[in-house]
N, C-alpha and C. Protein backbone atom coordinates (compact mmCIF):
# COMPACT_ATOMS: atom_id res chain seq x y z
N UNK A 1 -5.60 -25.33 10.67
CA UNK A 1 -6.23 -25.07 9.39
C UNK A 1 -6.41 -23.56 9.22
N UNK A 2 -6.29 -22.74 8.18
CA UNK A 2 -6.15 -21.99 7.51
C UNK A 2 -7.83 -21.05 7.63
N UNK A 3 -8.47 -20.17 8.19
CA UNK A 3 -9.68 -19.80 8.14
C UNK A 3 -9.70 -19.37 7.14
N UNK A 4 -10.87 -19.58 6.20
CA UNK A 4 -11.34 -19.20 4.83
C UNK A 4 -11.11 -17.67 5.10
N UNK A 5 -12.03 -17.34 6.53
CA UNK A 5 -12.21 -15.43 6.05
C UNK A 5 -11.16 -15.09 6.69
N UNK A 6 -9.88 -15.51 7.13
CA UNK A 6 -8.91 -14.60 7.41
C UNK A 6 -8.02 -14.92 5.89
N UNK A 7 -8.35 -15.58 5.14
CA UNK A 7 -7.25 -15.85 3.84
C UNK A 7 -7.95 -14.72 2.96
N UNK A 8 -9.62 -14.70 3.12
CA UNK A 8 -10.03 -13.73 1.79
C UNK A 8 -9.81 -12.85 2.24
N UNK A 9 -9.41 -12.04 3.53
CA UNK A 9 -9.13 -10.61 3.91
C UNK A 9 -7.95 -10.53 3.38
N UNK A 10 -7.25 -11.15 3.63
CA UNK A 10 -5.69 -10.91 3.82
C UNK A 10 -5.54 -11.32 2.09
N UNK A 11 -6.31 -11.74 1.33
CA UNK A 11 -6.25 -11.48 -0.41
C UNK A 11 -6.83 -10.43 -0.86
N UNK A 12 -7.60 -9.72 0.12
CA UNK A 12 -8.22 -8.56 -0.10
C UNK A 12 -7.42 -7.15 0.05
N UNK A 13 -6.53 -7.59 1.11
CA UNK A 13 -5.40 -6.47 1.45
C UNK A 13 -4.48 -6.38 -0.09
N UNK A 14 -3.92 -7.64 0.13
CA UNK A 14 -2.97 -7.42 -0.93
C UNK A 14 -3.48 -7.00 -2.39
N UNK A 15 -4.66 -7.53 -2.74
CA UNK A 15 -5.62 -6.45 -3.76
C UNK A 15 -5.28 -5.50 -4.12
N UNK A 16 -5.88 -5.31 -3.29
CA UNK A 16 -6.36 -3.56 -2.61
C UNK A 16 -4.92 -2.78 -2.41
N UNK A 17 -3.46 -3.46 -2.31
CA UNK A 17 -2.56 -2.88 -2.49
C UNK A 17 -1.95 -2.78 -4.36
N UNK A 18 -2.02 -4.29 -4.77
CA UNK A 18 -1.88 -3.68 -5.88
C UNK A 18 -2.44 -2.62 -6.69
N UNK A 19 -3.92 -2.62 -6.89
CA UNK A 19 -4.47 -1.40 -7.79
C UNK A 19 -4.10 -0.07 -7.19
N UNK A 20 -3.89 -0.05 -5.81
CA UNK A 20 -3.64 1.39 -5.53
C UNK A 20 -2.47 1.87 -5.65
N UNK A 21 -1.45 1.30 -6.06
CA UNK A 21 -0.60 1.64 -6.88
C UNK A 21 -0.01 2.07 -8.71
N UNK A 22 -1.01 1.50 -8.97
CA UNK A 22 -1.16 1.29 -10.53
C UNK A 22 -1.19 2.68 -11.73
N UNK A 23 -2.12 3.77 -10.09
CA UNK A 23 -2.11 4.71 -10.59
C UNK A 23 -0.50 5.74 -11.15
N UNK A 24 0.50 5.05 -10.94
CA UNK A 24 1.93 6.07 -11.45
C UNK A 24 2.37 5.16 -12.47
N UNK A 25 1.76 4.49 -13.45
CA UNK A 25 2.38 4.15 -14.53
C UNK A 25 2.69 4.82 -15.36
N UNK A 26 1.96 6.03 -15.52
CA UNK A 26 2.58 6.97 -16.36
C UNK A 26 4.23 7.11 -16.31
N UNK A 27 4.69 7.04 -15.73
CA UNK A 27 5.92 7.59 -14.89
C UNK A 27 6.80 6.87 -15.02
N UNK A 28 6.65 5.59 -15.13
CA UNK A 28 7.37 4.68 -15.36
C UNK A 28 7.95 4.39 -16.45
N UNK A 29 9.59 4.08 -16.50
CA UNK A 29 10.47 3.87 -18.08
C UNK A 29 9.41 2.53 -18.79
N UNK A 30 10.13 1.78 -20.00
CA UNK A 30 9.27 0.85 -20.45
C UNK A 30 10.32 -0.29 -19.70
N UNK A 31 11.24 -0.59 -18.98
CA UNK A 31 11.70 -1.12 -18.51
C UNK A 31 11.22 -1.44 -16.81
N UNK A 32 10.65 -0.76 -16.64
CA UNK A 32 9.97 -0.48 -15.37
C UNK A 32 8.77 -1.68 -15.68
N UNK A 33 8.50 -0.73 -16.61
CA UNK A 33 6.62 -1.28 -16.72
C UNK A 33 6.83 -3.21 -17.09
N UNK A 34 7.45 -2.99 -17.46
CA UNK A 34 7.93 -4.36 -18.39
C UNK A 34 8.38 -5.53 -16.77
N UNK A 35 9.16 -5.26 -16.24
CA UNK A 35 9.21 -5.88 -14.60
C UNK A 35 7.87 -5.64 -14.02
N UNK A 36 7.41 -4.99 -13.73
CA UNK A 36 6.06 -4.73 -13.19
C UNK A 36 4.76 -5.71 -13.73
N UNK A 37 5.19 -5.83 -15.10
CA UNK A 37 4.33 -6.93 -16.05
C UNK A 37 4.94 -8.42 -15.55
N UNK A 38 6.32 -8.47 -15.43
CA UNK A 38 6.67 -9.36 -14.61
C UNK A 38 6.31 -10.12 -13.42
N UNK A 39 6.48 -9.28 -12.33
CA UNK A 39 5.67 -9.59 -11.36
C UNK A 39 4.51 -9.31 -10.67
N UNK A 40 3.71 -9.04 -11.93
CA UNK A 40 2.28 -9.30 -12.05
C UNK A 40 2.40 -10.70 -12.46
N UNK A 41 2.89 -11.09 -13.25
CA UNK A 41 2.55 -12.75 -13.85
C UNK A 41 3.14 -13.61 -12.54
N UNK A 42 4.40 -13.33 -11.87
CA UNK A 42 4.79 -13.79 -10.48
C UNK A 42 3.31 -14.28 -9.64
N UNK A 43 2.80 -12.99 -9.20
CA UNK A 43 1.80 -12.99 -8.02
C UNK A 43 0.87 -13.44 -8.35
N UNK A 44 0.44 -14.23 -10.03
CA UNK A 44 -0.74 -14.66 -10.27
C UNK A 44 -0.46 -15.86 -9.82
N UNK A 45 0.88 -16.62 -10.23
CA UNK A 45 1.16 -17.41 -10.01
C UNK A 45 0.98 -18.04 -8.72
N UNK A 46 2.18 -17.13 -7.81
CA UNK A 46 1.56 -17.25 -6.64
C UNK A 46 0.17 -17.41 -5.92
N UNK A 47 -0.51 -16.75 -6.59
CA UNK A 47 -2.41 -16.88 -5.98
C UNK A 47 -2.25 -18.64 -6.44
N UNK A 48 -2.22 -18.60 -7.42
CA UNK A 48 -2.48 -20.61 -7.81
C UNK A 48 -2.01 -21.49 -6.95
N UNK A 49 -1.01 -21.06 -6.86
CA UNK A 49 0.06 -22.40 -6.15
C UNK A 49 -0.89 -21.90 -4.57
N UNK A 50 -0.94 -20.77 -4.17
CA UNK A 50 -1.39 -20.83 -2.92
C UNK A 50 -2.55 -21.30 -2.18
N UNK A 51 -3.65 -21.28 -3.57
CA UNK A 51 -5.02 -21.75 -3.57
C UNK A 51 -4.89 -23.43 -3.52
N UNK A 52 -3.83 -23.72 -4.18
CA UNK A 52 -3.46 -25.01 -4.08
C UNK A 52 -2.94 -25.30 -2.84
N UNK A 53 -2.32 -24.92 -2.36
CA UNK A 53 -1.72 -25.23 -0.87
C UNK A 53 -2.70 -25.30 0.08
N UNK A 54 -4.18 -24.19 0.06
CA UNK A 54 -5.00 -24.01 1.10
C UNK A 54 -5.84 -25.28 1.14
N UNK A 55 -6.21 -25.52 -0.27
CA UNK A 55 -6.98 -26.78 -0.54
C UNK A 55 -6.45 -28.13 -0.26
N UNK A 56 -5.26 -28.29 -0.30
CA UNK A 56 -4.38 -29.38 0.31
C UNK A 56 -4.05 -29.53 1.84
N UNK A 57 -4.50 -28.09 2.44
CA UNK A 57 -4.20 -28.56 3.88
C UNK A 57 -2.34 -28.29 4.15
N UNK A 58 -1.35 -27.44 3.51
CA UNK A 58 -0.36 -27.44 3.77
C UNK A 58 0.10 -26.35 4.40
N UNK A 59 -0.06 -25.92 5.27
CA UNK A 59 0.42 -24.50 6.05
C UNK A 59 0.86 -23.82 5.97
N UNK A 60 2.25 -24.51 6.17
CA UNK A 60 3.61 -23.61 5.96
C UNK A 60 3.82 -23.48 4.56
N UNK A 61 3.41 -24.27 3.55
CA UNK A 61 3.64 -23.81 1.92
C UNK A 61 3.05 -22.60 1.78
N UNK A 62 1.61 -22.48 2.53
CA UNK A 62 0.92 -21.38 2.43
C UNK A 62 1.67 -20.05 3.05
N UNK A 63 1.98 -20.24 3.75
CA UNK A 63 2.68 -19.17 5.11
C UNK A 63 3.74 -18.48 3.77
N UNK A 64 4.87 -19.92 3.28
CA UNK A 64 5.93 -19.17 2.21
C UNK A 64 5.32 -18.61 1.36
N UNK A 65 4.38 -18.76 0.29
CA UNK A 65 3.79 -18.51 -0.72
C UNK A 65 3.52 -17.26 -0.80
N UNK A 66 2.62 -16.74 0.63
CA UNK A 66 1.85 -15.25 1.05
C UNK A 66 3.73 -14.79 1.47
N UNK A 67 4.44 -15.26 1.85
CA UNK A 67 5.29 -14.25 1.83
C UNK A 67 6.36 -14.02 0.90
N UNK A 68 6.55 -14.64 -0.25
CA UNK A 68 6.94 -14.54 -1.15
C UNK A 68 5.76 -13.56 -2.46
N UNK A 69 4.61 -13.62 -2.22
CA UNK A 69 3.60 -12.49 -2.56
C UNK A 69 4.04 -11.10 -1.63
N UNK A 70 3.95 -10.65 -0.53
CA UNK A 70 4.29 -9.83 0.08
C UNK A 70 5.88 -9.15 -0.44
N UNK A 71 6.82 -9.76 -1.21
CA UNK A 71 7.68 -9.47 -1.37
C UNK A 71 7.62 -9.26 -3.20
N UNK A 72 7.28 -9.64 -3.65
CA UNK A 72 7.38 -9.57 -5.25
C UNK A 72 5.83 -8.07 -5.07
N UNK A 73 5.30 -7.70 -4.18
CA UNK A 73 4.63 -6.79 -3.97
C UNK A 73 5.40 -5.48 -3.65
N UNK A 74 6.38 -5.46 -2.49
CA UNK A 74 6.90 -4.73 -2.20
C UNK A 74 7.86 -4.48 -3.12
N UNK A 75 8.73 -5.17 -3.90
CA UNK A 75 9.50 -4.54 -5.38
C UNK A 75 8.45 -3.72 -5.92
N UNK A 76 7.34 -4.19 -6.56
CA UNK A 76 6.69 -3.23 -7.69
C UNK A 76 6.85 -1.97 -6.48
N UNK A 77 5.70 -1.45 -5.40
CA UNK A 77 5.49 -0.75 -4.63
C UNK A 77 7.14 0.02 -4.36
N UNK A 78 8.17 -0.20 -4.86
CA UNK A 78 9.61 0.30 -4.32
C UNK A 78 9.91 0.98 -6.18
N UNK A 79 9.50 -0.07 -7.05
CA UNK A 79 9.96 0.65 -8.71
C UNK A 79 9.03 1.61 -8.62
N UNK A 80 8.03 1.53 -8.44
CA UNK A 80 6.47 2.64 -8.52
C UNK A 80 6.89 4.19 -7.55
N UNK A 81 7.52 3.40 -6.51
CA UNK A 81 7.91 5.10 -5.38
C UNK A 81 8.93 5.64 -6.40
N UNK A 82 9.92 5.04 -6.64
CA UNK A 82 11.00 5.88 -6.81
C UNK A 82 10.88 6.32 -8.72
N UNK A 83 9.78 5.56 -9.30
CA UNK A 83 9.54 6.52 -10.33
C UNK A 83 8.62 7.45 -10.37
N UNK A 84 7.77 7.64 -9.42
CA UNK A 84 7.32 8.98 -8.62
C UNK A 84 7.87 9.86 -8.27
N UNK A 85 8.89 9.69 -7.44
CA UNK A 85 10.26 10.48 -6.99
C UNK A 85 10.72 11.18 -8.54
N UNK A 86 11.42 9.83 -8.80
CA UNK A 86 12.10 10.66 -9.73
C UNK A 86 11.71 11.40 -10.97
N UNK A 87 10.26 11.71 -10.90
CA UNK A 87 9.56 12.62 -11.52
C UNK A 87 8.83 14.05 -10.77
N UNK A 88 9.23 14.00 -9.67
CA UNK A 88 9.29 15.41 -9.35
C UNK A 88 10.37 16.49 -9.44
């Protein structure tokens, strides 16, 4: 079973990673921002289905879910670097 406080940390990380990125929107084309709006609606998703999985007792749905979050995370965090970059 799934410990409550290692799931709210580890929702706390990934948090705590999105907003601290948020700050280079300036920077970003409207095509950027527009994917980024994208998978923002992705990872909400993901939180649901995952909250659903924890409450059901399913593990490994959970296990895919957080890593399919970890990855629709790391795109934004990869459009966000390199339109940083490519504004210096």
């Amino acid at each position: 079973m799934i410990s409550p406080m290692r799931s709210l940390a580890k929702h706390q990380v990934r948090v705590d990673r999105w907003k601290r990125m948020r700050h280079h929107e300036g920077f970003l084309t409207p095509e950027e921002r527009a994917r980024i709006r994208e998978l923002h609606a992705l990872v909400i998703e993901c939180y649901v289905e995952r909250k659903k999985a924890v409450a059901d007792g399913q593990e490994e749905r959970v296990k895919s879910v957080e890593a399919e979050i970890d990855s629709l995370l790391r795109e934004k965090e990869e459009i966000e670097k390199w339109a940083v970059l490519g504004s210096a």
